[in-house]
PDB file of N, CA and C in Angstrom:
ATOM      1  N   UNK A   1      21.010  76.907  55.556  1.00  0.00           N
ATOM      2  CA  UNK A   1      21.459  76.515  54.249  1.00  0.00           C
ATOM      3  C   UNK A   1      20.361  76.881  53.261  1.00  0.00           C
ATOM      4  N   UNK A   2      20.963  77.489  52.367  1.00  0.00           N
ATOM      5  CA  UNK A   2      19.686  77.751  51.256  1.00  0.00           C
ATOM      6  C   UNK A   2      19.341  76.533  50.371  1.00  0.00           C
ATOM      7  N   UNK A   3      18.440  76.820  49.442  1.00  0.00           N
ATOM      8  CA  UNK A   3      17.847  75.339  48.672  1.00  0.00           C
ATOM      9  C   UNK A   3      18.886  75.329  47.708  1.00  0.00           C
ATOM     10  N   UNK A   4      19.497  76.569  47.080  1.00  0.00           N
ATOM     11  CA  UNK A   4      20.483  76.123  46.036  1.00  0.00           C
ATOM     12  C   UNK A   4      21.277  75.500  46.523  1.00  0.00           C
ATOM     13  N   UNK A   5      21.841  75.649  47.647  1.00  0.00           N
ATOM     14  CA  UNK A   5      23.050  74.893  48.435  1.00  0.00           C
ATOM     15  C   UNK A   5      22.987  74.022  48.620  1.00  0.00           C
ATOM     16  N   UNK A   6      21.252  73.120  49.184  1.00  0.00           N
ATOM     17  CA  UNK A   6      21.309  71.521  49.418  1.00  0.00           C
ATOM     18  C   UNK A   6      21.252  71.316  48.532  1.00  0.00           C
ATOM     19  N   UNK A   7      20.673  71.689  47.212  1.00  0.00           N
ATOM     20  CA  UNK A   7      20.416  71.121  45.638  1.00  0.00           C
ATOM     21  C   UNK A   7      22.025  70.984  45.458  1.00  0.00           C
ATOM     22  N   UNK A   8      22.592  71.666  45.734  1.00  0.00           N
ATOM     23  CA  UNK A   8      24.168  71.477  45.151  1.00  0.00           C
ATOM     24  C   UNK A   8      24.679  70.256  45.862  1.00  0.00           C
ATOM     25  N   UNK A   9      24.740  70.754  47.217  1.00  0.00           N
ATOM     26  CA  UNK A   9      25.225  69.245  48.169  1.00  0.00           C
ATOM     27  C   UNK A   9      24.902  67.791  47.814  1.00  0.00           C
ATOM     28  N   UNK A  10      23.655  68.085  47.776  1.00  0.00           N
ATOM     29  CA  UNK A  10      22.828  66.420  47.627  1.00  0.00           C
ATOM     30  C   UNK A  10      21.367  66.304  46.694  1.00  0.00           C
ATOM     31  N   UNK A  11      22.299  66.223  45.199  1.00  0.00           N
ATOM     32  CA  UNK A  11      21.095  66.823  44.368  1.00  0.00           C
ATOM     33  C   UNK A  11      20.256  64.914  44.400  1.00  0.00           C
ATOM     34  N   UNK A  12      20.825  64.223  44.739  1.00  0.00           N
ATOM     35  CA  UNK A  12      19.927  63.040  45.129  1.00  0.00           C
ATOM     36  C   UNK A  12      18.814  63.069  46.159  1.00  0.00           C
ATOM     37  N   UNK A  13      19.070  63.345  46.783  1.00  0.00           N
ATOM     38  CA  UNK A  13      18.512  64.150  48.529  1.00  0.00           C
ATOM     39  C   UNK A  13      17.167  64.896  48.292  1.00  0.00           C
ATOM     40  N   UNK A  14      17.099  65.871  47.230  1.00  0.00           N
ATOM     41  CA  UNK A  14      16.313  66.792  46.723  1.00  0.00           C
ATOM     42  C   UNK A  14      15.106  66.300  46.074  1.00  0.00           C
ATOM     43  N   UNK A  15      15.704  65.546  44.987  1.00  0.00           N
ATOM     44  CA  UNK A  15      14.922  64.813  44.141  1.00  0.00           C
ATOM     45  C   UNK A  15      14.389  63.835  44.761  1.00  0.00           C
ATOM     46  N   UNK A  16      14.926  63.025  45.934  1.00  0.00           N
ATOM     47  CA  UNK A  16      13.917  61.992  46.463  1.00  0.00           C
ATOM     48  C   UNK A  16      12.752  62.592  47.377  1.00  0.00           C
ATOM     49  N   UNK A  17      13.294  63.788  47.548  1.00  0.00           N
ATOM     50  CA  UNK A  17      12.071  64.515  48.931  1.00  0.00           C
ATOM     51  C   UNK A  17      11.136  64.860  47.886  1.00  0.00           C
ATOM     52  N   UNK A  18      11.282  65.888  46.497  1.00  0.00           N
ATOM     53  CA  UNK A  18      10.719  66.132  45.972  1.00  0.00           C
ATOM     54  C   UNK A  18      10.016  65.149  45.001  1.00  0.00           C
ATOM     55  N   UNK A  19       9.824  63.947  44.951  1.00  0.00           N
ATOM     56  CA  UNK A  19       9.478  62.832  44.156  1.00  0.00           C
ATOM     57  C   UNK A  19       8.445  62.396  45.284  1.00  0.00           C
ATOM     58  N   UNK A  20       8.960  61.973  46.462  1.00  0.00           N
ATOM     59  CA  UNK A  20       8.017  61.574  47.446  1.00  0.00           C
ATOM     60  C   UNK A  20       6.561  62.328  47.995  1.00  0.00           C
ATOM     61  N   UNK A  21       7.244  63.989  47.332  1.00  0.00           N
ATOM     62  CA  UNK A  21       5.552  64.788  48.065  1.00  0.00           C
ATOM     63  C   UNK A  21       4.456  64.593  46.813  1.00  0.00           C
ATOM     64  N   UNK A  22       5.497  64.715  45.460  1.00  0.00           N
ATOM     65  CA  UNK A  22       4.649  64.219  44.836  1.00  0.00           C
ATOM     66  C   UNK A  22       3.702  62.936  44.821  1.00  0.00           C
ATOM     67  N   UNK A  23       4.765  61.920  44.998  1.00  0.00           N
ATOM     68  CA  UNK A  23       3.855  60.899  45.224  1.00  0.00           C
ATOM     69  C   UNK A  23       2.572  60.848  45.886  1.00  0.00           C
ATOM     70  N   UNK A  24       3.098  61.299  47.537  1.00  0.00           N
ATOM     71  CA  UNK A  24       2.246  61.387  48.526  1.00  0.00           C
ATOM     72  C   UNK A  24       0.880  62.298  47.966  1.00  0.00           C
ATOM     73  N   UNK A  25       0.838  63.375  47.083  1.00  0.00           N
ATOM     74  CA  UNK A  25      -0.099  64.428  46.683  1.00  0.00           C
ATOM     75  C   UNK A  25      -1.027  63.368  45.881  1.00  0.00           C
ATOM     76  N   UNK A  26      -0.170  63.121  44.831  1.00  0.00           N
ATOM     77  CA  UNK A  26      -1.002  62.236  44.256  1.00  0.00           C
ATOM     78  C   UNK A  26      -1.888  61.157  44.973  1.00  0.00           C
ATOM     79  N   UNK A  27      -1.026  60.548  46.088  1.00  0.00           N
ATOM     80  CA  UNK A  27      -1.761  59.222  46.946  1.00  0.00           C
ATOM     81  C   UNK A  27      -3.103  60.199  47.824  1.00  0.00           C
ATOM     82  N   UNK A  28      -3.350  60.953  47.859  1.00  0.00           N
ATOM     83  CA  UNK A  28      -3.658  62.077  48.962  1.00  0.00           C
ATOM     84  C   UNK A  28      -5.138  62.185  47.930  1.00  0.00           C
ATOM     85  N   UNK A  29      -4.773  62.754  46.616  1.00  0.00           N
ATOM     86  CA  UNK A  29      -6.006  62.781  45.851  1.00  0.00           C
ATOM     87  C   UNK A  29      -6.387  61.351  45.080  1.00  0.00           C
ATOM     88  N   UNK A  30      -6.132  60.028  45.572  1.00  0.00           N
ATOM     89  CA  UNK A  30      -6.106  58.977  45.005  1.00  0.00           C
ATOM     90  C   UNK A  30      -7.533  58.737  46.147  1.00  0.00           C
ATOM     91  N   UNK A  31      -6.971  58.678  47.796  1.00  0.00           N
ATOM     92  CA  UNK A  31      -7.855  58.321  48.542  1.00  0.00           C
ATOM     93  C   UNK A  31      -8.872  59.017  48.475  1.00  0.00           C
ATOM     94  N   UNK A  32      -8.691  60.715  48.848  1.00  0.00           N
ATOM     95  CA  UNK A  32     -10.281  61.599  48.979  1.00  0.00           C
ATOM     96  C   UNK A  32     -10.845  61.414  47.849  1.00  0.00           C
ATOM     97  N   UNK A  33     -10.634  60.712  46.542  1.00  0.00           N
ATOM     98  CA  UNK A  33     -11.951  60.234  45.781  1.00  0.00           C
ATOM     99  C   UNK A  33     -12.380  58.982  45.660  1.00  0.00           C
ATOM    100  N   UNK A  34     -11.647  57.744  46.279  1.00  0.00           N
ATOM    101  CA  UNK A  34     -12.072  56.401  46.594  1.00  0.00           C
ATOM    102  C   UNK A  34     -13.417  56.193  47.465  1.00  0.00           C
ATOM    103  N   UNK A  35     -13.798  57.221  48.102  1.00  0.00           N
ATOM    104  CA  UNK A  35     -15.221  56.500  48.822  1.00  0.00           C
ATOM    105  C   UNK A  35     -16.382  57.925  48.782  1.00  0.00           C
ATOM    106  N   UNK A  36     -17.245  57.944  49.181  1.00  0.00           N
ATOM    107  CA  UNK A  36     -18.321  58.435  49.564  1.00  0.00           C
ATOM    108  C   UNK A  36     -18.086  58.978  50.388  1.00  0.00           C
ATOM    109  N   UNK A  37     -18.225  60.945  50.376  1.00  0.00           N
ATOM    110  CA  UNK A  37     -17.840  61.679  51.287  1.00  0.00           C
ATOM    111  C   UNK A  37     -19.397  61.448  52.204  1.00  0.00           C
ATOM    112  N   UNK A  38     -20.713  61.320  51.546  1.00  0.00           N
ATOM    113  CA  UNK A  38     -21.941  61.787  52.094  1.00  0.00           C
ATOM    114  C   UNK A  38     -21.983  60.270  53.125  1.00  0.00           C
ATOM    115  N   UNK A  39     -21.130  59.273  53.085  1.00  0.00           N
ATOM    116  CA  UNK A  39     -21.115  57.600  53.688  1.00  0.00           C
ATOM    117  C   UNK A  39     -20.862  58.007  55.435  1.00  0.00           C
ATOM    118  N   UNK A  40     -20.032  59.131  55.557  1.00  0.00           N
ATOM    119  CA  UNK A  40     -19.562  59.120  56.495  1.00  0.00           C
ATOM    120  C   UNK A  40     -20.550  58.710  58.118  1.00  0.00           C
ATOM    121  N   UNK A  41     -21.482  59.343  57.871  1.00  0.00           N
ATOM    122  CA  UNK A  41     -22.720  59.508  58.941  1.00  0.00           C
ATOM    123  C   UNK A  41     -23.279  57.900  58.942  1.00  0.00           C
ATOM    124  N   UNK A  42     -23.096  56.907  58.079  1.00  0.00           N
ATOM    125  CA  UNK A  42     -23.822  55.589  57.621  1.00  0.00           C
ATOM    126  C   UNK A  42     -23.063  54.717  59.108  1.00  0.00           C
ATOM    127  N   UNK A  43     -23.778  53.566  59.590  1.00  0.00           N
ATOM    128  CA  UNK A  43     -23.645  52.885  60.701  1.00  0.00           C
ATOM    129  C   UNK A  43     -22.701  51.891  60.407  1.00  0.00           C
ATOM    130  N   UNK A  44     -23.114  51.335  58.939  1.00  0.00           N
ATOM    131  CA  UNK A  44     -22.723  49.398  58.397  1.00  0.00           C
ATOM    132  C   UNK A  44     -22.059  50.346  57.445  1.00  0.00           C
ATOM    133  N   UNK A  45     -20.612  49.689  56.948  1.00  0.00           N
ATOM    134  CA  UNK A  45     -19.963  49.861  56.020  1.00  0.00           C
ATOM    135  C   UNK A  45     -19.306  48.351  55.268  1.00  0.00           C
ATOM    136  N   UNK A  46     -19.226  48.126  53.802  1.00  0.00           N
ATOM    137  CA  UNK A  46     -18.914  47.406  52.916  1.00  0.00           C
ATOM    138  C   UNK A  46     -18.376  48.387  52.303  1.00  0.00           C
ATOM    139  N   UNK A  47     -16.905  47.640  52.034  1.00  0.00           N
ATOM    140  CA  UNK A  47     -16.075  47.264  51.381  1.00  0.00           C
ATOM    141  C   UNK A  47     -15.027  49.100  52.020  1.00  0.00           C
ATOM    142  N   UNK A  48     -14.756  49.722  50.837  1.00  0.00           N
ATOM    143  CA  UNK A  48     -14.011  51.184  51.875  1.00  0.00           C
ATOM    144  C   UNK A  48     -14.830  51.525  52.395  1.00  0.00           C
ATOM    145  N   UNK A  49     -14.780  52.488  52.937  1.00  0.00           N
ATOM    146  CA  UNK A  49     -15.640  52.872  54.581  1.00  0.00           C
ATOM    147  C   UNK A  49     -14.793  54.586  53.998  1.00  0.00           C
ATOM    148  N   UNK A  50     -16.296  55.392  54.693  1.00  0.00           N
ATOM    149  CA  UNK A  50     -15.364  57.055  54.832  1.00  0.00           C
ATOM    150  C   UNK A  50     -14.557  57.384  56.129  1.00  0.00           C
ATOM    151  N   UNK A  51     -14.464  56.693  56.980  1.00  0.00           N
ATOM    152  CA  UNK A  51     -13.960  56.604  57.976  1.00  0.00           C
ATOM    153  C   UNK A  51     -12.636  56.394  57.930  1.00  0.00           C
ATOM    154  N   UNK A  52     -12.439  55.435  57.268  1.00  0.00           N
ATOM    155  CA  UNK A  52     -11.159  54.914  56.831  1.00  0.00           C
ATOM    156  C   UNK A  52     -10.442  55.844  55.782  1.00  0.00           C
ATOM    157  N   UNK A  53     -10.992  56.209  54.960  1.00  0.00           N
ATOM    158  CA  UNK A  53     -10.655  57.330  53.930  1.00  0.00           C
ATOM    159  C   UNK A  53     -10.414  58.467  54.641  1.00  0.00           C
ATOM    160  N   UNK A  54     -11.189  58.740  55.330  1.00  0.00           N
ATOM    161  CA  UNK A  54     -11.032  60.295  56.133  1.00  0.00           C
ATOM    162  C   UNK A  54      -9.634  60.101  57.243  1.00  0.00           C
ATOM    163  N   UNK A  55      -9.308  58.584  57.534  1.00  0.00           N
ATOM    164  CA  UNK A  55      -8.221  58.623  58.771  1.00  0.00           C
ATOM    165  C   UNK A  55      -6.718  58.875  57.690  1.00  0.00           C
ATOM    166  N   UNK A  56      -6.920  57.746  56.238  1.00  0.00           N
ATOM    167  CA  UNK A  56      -5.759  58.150  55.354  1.00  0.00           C
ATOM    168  C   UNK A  56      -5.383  59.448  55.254  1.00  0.00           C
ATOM    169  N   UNK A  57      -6.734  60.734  54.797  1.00  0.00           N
ATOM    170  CA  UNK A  57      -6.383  61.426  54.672  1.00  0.00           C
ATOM    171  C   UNK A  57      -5.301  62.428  55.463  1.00  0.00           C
ATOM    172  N   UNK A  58      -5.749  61.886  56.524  1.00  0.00           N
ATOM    173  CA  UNK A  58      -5.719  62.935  57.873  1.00  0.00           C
ATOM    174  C   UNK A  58      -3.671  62.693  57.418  1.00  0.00           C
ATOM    175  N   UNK A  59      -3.277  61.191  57.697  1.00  0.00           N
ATOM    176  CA  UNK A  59      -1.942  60.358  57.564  1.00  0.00           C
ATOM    177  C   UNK A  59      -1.335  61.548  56.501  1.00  0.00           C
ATOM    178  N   UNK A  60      -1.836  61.593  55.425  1.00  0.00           N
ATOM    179  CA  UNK A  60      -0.554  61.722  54.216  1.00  0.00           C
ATOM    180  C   UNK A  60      -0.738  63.432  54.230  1.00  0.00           C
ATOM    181  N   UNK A  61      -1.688  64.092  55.126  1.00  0.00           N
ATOM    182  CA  UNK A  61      -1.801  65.523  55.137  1.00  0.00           C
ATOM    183  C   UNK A  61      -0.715  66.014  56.028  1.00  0.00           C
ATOM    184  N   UNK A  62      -0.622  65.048  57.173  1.00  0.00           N
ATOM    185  CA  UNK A  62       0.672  64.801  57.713  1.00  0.00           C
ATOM    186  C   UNK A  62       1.826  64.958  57.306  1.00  0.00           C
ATOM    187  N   UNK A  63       1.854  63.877  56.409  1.00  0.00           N
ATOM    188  CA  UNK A  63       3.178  63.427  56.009  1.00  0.00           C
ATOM    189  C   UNK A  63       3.357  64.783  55.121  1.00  0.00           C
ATOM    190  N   UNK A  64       2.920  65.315  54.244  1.00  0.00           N
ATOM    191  CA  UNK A  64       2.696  66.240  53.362  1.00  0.00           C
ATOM    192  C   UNK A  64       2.840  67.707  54.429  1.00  0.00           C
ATOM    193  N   UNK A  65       2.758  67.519  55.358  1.00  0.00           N
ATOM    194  CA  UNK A  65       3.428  68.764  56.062  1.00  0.00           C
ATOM    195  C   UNK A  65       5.032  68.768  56.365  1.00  0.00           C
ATOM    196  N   UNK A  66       5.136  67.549  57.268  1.00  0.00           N
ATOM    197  CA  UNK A  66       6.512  67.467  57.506  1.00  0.00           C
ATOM    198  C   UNK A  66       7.315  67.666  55.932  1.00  0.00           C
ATOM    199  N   UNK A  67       7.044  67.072  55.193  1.00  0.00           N
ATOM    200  CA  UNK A  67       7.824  67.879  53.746  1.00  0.00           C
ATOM    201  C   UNK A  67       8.183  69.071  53.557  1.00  0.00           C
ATOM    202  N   UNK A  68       6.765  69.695  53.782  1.00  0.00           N
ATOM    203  CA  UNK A  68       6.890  71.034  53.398  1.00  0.00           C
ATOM    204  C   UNK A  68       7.455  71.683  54.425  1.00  0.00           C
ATOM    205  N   UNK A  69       7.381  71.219  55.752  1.00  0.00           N
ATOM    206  CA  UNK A  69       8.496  71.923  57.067  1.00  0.00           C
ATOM    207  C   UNK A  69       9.791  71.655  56.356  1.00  0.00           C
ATOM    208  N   UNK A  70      10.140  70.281  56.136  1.00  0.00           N
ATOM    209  CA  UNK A  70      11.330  70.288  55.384  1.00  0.00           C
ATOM    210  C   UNK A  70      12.060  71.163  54.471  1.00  0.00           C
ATOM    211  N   UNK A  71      10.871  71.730  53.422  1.00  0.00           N
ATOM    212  CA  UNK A  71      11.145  72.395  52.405  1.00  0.00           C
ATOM    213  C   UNK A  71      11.566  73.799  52.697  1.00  0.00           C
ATOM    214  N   UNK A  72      10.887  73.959  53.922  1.00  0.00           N
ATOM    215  CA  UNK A  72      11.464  75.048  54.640  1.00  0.00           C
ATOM    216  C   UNK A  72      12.831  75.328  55.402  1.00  0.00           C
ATOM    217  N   UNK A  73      13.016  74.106  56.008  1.00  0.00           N
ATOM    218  CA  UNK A  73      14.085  74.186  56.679  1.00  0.00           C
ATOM    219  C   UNK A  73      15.693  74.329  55.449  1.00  0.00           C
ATOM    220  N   UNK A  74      15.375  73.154  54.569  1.00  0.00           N
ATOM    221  CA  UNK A  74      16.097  73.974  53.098  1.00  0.00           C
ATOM    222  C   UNK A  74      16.151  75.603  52.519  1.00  0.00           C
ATOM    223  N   UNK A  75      15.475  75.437  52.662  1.00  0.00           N
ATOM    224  CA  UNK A  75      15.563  77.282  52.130  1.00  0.00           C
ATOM    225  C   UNK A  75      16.285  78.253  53.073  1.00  0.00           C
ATOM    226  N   UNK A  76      15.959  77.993  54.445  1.00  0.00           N
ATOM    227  CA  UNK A  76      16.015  78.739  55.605  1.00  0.00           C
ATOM    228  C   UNK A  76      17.775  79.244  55.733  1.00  0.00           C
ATOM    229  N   UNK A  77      18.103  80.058  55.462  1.00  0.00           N
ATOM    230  CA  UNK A  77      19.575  80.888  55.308  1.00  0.00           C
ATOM    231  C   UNK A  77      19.950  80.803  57.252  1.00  0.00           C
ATOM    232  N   UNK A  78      19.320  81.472  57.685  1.00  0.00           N
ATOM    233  CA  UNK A  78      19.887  81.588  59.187  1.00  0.00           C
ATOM    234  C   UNK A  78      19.523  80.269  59.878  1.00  0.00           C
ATOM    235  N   UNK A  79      19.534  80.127  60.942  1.00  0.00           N
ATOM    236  CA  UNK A  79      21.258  80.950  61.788  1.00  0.00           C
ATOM    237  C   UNK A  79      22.122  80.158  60.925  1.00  0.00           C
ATOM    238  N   UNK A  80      23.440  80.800  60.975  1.00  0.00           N
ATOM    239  CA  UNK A  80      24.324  80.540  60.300  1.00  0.00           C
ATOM    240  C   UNK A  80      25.369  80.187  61.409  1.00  0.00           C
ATOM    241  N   UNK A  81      26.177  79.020  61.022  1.00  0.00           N
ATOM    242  CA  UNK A  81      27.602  79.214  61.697  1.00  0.00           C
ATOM    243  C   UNK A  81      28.662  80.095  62.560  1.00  0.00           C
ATOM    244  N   UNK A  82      28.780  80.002  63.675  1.00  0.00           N
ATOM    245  CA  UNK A  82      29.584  81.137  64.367  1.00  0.00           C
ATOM    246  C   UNK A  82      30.525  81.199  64.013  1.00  0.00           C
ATOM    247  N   UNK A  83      31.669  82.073  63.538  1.00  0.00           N
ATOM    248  CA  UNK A  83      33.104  82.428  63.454  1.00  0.00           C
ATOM    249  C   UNK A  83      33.690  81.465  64.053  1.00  0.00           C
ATOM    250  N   UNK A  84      35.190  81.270  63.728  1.00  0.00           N
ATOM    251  CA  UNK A  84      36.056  80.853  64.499  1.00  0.00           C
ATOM    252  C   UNK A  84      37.258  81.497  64.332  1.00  0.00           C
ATOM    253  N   UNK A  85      38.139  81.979  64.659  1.00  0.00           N
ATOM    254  CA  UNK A  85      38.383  82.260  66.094  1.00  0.00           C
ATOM    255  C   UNK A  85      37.370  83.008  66.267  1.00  0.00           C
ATOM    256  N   UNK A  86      36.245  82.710  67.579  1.00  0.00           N
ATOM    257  CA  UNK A  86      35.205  84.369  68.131  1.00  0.00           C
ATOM    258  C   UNK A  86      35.759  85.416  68.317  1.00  0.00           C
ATOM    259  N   UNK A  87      35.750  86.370  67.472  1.00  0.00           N
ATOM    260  CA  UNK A  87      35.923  87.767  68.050  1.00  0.00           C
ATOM    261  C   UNK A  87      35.035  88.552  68.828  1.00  0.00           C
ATOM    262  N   UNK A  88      35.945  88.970  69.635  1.00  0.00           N
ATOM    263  CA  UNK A  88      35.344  90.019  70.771  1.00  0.00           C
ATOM    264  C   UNK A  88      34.994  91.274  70.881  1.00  0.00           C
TER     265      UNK A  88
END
């Protein structure tokens, strides 16, 4: 199915996937500047930790793929539907 086609099908559908990566992008550059990249190597941590920052990141880089697999699988024209009746 191409993207014009799901945009046509389920222009709700679209807009929530596409609202959510945003979100997620934004949440993505919200965390990698909440702590101290140079903290990471430190033993004792108060209050965020880079550890913890670095595991979020890892989460929404994730999540931020499966989207974009998504975004792919939208676009993606083939395979297409077999005939019916099959001709021989």
């Amino acid at each position: 199915m191409g993207l014009r086609t799901a945009l046509q099908q389920s222009k709700i559908l679209a807009f929530v996937v596409a609202a959510v990566f945003v979100w997620l992008l934004l949440g993505l550059i919200r965390v990698a500047t909440a702590f101290n990249w140079y903290a990471v190597s430190a033993g004792d941590f108060l209050g965020r930790n880079a550890l913890g920052g670095i595991a979020g990141i890892v989460v929404l880089l994730v999540l931020l793929g499966v989207l974009i697999a998504l975004y792919g699988e939208l676009s993606e024209t083939e395979p297409t539907p077999d005939t019916w009746p099959p001709s021989e």
